[in-house]
PDB file of N, CA and C in Angstrom:
ATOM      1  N   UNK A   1       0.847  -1.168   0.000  1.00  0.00           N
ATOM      2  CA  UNK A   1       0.000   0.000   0.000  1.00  0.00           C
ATOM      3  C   UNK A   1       0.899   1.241   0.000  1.00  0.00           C
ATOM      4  N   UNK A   2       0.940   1.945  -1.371  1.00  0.00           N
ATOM      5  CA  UNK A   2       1.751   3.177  -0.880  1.00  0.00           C
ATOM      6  C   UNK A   2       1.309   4.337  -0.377  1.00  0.00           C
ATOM      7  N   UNK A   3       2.523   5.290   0.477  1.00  0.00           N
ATOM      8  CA  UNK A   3       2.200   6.033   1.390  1.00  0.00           C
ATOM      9  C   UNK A   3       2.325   7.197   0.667  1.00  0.00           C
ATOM     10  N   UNK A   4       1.464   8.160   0.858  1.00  0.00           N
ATOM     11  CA  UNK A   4       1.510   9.555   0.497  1.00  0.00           C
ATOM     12  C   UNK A   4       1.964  10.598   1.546  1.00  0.00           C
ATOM     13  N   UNK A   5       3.305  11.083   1.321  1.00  0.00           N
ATOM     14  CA  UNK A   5       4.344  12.056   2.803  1.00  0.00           C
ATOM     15  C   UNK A   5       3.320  13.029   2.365  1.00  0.00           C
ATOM     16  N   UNK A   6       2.539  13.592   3.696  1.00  0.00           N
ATOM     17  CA  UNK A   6       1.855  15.303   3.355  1.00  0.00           C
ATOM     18  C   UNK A   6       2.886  16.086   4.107  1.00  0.00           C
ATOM     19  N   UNK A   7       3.176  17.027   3.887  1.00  0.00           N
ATOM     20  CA  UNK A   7       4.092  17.778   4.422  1.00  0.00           C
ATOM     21  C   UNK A   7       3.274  18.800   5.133  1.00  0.00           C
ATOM     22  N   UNK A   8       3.256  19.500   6.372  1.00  0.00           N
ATOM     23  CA  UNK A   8       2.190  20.336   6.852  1.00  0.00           C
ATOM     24  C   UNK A   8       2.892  20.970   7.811  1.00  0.00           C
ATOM     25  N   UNK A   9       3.785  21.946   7.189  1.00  0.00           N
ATOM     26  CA  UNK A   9       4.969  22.886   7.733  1.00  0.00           C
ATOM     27  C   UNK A   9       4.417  23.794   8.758  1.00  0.00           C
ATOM     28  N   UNK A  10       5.234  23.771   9.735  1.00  0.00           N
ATOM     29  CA  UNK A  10       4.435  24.781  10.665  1.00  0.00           C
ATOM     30  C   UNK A  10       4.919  26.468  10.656  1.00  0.00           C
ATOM     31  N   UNK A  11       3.492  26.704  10.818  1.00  0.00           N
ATOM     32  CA  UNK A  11       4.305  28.556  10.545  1.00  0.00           C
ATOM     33  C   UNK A  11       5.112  29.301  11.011  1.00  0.00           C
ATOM     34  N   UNK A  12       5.197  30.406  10.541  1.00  0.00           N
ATOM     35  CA  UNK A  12       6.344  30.888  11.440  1.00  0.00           C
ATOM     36  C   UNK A  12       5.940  31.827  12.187  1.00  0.00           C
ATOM     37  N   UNK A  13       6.068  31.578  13.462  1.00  0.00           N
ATOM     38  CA  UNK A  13       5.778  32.721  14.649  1.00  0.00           C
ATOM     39  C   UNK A  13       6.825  33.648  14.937  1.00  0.00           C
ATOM     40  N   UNK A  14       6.674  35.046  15.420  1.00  0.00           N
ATOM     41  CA  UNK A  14       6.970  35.799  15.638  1.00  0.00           C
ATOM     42  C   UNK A  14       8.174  35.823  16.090  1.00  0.00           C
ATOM     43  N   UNK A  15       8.143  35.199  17.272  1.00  0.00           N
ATOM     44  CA  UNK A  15       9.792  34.486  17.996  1.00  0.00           C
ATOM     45  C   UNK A  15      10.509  33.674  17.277  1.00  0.00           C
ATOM     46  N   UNK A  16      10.384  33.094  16.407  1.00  0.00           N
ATOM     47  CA  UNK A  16      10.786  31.896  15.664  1.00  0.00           C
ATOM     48  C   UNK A  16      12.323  32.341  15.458  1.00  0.00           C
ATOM     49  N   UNK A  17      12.744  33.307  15.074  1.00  0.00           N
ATOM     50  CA  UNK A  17      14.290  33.807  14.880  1.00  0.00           C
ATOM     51  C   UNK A  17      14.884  33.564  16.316  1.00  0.00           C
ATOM     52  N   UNK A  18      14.152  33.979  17.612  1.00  0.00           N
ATOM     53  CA  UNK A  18      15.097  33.523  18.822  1.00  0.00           C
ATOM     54  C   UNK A  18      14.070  32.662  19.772  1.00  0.00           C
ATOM     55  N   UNK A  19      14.071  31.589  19.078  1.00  0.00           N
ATOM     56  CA  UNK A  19      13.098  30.395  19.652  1.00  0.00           C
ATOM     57  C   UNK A  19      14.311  29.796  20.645  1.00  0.00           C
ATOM     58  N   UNK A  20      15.560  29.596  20.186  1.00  0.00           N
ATOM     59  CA  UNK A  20      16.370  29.175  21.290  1.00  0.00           C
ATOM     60  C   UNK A  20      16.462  29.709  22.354  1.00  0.00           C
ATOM     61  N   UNK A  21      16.594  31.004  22.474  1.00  0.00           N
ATOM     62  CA  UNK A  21      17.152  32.130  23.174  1.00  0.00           C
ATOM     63  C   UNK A  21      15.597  32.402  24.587  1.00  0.00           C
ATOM     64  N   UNK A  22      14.645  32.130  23.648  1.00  0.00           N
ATOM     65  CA  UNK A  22      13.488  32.123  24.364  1.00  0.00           C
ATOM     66  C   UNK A  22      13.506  30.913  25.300  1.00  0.00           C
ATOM     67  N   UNK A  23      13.701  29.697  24.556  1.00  0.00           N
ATOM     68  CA  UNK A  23      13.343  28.388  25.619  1.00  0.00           C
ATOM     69  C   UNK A  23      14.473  28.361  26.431  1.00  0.00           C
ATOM     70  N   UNK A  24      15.833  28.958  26.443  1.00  0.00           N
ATOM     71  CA  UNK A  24      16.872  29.255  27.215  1.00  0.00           C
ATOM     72  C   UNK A  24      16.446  29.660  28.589  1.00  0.00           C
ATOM     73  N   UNK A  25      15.358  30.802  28.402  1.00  0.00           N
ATOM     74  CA  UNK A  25      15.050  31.740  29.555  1.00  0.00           C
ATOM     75  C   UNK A  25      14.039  30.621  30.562  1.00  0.00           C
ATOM     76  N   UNK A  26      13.167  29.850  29.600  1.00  0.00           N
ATOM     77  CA  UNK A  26      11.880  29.776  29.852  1.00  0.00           C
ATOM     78  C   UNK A  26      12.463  27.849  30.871  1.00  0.00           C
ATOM     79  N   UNK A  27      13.776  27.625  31.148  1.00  0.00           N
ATOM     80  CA  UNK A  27      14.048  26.464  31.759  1.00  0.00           C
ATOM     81  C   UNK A  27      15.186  27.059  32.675  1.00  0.00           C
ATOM     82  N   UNK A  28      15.564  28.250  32.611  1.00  0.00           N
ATOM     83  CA  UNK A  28      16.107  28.846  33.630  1.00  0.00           C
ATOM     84  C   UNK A  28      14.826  29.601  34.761  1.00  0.00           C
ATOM     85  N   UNK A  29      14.335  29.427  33.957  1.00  0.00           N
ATOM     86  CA  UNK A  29      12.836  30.369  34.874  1.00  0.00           C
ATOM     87  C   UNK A  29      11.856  28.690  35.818  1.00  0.00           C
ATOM     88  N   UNK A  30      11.789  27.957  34.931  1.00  0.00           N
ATOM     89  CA  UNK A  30      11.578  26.585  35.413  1.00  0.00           C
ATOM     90  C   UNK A  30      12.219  26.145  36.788  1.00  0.00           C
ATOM     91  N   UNK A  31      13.638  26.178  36.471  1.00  0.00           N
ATOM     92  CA  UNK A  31      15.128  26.066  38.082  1.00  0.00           C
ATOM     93  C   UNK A  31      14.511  26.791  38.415  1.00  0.00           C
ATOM     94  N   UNK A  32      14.170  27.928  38.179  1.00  0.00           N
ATOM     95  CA  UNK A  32      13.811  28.973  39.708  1.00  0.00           C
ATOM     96  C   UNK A  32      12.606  28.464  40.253  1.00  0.00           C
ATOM     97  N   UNK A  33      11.531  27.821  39.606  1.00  0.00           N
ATOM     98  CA  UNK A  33      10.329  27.665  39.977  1.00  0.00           C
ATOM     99  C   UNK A  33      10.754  26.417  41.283  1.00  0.00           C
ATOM    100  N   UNK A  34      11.375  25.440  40.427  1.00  0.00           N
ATOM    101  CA  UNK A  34      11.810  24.326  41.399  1.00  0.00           C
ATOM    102  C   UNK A  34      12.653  24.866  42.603  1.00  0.00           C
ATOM    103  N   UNK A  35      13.444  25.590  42.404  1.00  0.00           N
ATOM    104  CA  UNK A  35      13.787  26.290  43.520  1.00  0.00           C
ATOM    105  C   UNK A  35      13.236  26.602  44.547  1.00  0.00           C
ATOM    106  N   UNK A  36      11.814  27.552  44.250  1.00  0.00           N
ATOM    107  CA  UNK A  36      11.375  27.705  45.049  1.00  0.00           C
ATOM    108  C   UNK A  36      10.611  26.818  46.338  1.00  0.00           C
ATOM    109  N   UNK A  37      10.323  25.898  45.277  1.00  0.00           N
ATOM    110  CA  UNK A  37       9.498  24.483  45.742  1.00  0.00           C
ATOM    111  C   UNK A  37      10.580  23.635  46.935  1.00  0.00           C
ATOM    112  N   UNK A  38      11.568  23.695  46.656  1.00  0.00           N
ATOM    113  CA  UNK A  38      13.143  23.690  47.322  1.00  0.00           C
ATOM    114  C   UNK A  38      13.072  24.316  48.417  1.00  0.00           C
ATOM    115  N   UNK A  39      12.615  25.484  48.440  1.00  0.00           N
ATOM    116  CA  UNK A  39      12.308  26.319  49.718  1.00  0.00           C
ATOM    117  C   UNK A  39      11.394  26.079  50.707  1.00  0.00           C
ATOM    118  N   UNK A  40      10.253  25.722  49.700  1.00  0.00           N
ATOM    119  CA  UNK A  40       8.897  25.897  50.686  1.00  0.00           C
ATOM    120  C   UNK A  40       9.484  24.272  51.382  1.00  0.00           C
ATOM    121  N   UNK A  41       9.581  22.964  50.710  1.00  0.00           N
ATOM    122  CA  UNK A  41       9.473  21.742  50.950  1.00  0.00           C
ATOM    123  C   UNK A  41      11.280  21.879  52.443  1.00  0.00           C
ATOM    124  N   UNK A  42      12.434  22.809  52.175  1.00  0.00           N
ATOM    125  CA  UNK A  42      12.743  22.936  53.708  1.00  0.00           C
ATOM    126  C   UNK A  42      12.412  23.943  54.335  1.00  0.00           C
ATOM    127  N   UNK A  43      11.611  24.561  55.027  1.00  0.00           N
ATOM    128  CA  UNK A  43      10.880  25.511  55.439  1.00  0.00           C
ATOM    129  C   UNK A  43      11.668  26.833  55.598  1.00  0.00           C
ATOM    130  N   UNK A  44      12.104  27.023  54.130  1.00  0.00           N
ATOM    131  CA  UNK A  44      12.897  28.636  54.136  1.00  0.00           C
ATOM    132  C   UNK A  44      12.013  29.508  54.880  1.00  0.00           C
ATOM    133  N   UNK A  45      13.084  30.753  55.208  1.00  0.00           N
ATOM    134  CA  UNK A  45      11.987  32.207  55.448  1.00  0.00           C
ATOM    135  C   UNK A  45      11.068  32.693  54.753  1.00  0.00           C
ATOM    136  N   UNK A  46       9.734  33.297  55.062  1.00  0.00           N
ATOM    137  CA  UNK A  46       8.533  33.194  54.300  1.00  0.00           C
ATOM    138  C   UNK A  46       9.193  34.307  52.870  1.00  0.00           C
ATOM    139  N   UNK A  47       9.652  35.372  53.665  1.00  0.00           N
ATOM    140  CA  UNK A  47      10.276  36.722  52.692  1.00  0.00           C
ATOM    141  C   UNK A  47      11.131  36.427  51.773  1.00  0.00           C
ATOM    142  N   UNK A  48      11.718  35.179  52.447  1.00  0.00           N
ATOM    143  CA  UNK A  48      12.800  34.798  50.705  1.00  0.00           C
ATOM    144  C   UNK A  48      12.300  34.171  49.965  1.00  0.00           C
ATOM    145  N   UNK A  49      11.445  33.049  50.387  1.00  0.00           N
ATOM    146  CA  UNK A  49      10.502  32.607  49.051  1.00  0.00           C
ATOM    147  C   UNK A  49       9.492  33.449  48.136  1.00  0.00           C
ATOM    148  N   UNK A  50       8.757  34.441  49.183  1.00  0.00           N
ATOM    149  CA  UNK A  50       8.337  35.458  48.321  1.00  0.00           C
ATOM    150  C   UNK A  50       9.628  36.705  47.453  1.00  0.00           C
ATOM    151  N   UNK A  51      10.643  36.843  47.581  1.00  0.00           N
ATOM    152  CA  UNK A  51      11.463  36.968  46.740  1.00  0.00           C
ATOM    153  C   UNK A  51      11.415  36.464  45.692  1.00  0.00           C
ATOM    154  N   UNK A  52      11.752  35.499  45.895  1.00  0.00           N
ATOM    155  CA  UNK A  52      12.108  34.190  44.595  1.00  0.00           C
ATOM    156  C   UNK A  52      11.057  34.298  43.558  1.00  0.00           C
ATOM    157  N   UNK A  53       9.970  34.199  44.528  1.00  0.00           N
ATOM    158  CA  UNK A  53       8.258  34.405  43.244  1.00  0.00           C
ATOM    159  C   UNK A  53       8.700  36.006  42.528  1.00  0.00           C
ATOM    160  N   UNK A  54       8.920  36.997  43.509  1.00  0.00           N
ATOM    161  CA  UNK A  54       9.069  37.887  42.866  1.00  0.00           C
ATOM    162  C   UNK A  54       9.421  37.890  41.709  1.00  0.00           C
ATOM    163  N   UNK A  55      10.916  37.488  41.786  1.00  0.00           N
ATOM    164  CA  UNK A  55      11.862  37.693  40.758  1.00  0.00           C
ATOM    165  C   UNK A  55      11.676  36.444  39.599  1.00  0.00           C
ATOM    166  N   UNK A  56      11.003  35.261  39.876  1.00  0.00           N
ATOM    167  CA  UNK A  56       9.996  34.754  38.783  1.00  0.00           C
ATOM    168  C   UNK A  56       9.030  35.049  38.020  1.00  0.00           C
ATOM    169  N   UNK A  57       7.771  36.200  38.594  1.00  0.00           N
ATOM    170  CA  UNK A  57       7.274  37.293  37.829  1.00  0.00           C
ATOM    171  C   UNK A  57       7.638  37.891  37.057  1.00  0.00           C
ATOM    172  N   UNK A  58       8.792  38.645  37.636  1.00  0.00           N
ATOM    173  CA  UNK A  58       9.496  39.922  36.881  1.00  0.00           C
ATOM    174  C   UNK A  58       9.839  38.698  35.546  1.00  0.00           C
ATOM    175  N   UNK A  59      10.713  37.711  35.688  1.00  0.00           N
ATOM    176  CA  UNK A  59      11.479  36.879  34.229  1.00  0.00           C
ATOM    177  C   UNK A  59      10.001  36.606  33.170  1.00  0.00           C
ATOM    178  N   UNK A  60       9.137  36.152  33.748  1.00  0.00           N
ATOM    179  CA  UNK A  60       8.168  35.880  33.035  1.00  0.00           C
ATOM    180  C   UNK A  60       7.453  37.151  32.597  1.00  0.00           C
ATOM    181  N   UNK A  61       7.297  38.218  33.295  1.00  0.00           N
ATOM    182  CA  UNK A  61       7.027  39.368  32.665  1.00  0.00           C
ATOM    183  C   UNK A  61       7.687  39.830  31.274  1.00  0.00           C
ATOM    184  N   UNK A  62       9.064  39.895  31.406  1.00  0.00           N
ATOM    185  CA  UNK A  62      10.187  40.011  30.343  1.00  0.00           C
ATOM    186  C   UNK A  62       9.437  38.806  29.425  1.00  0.00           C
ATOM    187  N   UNK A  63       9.460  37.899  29.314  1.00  0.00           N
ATOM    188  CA  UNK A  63       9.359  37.016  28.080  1.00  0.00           C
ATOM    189  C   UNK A  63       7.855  37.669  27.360  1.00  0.00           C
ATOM    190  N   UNK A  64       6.772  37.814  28.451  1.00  0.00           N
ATOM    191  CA  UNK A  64       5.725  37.936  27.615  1.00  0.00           C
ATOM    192  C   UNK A  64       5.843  39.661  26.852  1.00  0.00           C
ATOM    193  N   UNK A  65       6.631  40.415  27.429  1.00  0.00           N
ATOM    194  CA  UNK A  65       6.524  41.590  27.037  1.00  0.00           C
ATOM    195  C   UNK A  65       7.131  41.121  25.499  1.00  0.00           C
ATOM    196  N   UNK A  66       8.634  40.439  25.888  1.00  0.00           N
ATOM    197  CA  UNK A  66       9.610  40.232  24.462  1.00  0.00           C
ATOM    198  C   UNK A  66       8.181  39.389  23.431  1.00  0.00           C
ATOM    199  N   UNK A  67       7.264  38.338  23.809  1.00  0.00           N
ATOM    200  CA  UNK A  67       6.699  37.687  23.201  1.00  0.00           C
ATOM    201  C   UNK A  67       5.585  38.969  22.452  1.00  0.00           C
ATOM    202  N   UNK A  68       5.268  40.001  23.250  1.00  0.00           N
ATOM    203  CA  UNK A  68       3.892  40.904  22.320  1.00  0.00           C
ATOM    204  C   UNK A  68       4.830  41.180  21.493  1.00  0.00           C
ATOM    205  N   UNK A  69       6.072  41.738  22.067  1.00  0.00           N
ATOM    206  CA  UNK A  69       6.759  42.764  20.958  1.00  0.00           C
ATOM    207  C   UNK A  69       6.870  42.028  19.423  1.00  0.00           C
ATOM    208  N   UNK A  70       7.363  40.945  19.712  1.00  0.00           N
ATOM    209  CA  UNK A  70       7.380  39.654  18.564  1.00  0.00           C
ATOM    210  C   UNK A  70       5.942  40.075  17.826  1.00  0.00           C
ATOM    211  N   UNK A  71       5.476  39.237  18.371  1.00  0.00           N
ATOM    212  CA  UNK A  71       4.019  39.158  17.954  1.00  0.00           C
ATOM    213  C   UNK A  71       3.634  41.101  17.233  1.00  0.00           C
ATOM    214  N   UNK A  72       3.537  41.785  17.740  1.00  0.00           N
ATOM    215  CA  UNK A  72       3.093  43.037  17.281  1.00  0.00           C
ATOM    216  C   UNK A  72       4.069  43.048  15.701  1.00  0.00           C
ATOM    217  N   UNK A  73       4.896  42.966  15.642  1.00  0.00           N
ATOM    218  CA  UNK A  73       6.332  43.219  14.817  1.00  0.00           C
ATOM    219  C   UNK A  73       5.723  42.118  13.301  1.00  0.00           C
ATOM    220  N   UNK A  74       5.761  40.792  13.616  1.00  0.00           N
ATOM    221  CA  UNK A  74       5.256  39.867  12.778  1.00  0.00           C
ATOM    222  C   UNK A  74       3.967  39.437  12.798  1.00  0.00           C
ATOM    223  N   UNK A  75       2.696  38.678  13.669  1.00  0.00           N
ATOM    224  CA  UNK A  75       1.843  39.012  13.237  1.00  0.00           C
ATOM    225  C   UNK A  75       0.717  39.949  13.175  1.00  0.00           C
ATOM    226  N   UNK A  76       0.773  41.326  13.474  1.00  0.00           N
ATOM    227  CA  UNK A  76       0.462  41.950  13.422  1.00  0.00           C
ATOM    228  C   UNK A  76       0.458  42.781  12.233  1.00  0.00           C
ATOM    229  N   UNK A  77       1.646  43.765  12.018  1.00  0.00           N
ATOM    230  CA  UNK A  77       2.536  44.672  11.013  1.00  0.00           C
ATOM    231  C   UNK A  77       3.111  43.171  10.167  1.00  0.00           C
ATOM    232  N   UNK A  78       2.797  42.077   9.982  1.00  0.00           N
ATOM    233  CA  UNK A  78       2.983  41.383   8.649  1.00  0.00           C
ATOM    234  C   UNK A  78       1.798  41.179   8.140  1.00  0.00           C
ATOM    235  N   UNK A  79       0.494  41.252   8.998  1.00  0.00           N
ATOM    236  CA  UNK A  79      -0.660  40.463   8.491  1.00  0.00           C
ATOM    237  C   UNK A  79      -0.915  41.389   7.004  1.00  0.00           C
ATOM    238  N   UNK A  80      -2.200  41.007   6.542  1.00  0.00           N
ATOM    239  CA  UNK A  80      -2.695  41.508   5.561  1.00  0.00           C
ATOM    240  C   UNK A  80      -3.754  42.682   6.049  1.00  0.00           C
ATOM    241  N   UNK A  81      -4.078  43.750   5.031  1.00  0.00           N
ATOM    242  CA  UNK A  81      -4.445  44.961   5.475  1.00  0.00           C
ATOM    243  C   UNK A  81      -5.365  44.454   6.286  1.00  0.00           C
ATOM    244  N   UNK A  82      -6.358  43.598   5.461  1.00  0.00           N
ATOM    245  CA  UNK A  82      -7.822  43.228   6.178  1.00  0.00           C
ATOM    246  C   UNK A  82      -7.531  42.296   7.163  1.00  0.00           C
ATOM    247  N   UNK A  83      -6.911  42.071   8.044  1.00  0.00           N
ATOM    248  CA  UNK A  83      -6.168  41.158   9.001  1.00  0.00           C
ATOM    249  C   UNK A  83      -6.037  42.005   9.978  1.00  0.00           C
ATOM    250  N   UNK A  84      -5.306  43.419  10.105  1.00  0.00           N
ATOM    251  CA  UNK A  84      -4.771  44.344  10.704  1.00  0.00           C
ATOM    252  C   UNK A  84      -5.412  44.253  12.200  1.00  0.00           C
ATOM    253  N   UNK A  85      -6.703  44.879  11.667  1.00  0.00           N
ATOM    254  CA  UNK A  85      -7.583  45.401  12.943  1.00  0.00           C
ATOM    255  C   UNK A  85      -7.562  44.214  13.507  1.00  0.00           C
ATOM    256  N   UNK A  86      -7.917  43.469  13.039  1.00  0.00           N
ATOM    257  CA  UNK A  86      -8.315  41.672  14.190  1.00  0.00           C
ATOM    258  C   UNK A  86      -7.206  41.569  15.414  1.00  0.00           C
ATOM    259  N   UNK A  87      -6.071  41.759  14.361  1.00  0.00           N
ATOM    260  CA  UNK A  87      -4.821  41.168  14.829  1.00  0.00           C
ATOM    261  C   UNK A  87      -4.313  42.351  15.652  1.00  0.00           C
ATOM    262  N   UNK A  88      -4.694  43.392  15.790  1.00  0.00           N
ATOM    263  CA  UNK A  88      -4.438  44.765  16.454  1.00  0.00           C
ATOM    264  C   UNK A  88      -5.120  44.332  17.939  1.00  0.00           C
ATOM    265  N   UNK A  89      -6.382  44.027  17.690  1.00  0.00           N
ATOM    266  CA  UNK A  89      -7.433  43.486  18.753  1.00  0.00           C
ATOM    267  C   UNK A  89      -6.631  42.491  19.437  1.00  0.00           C
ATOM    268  N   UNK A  90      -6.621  41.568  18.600  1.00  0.00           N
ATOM    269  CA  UNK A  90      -5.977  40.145  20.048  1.00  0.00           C
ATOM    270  C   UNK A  90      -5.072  40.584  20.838  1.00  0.00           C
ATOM    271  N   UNK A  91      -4.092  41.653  20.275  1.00  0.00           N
ATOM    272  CA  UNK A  91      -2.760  41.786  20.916  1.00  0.00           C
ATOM    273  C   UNK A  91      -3.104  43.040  21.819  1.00  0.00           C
ATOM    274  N   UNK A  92      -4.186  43.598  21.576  1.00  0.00           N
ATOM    275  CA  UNK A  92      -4.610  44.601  22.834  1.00  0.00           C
ATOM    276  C   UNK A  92      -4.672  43.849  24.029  1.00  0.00           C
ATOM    277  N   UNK A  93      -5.831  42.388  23.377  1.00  0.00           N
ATOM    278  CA  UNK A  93      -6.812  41.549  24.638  1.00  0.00           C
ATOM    279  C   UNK A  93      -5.404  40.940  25.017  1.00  0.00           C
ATOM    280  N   UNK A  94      -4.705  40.568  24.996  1.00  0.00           N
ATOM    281  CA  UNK A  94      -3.522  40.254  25.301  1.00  0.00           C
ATOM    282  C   UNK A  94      -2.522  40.788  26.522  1.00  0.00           C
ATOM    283  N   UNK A  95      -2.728  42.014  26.172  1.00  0.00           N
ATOM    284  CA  UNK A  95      -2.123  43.048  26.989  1.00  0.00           C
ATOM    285  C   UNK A  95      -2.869  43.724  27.958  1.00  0.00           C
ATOM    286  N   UNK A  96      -4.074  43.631  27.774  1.00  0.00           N
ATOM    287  CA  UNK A  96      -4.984  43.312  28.981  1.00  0.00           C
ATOM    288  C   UNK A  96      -4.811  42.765  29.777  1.00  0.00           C
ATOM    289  N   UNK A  97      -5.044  41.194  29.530  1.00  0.00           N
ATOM    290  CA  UNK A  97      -4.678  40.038  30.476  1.00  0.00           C
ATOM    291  C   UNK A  97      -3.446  40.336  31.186  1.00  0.00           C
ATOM    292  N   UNK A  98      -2.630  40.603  30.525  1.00  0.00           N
ATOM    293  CA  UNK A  98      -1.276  40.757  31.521  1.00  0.00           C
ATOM    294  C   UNK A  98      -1.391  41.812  32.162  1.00  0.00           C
ATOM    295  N   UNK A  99      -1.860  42.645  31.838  1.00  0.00           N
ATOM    296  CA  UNK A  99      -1.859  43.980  32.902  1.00  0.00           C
ATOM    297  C   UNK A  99      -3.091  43.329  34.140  1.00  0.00           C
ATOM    298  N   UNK A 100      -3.854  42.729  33.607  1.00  0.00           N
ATOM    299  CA  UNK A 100      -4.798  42.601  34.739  1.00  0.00           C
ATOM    300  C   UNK A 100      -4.469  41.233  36.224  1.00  0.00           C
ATOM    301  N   UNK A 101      -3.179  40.984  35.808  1.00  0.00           N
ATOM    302  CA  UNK A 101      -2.830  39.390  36.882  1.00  0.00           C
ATOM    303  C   UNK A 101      -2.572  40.964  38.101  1.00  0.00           C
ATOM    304  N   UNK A 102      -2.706  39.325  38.954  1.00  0.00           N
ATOM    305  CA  UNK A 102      -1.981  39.996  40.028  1.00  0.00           C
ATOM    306  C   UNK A 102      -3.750  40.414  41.203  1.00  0.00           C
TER     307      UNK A 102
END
């Protein structure tokens, strides 16, 4: 029975030029998470584990900011005219959400 290869390439996202550089951050940010878990499981001081979260926020803040900027840059300002507004929209609702944690 022969096989037919479909090829079904995946697109290219925004980050895709520093996809390494991204998952670099995003398993150094991971160690910290376990870290913290490190803390709570020997009963660190309450203030240094809330540190630690801190400064896990802040890293994950940085990625999603670097991730709109991506995103605004390519699919946004690449889409097609009639694309624009949509794609203007998600990346507002986007930036919503992140402004609204916490």
């Amino acid at each position: 029975m022969p096989t037919t290869a479909t090829a079904t390439a995946t697109p290219a996202r925004g980050y895709t030029a520093t996809k390494d550089q991204l998952q670099k951050r995003l398993k150094r940010i991971e160690g910290q998470v376990r870290g913290v878990h490190g803390m709570v499981e020997d009963d660190r001081y309450c203030i240094d584990v809330i540190t630690q979260i801190s400064a896990i926020q802040a890293a994950l803040d940085k990625v999603a900011l670097g991730l709109l900027d991506d995103h605004a840059r390519h699919c946004v300002m690449g889409a097609d005219e009639a694309e624009q507004a949509d794609k203007t929209d998600e990346l507002m609702a986007a930036v919503a959400r992140l402004m609204r944690r916490g």
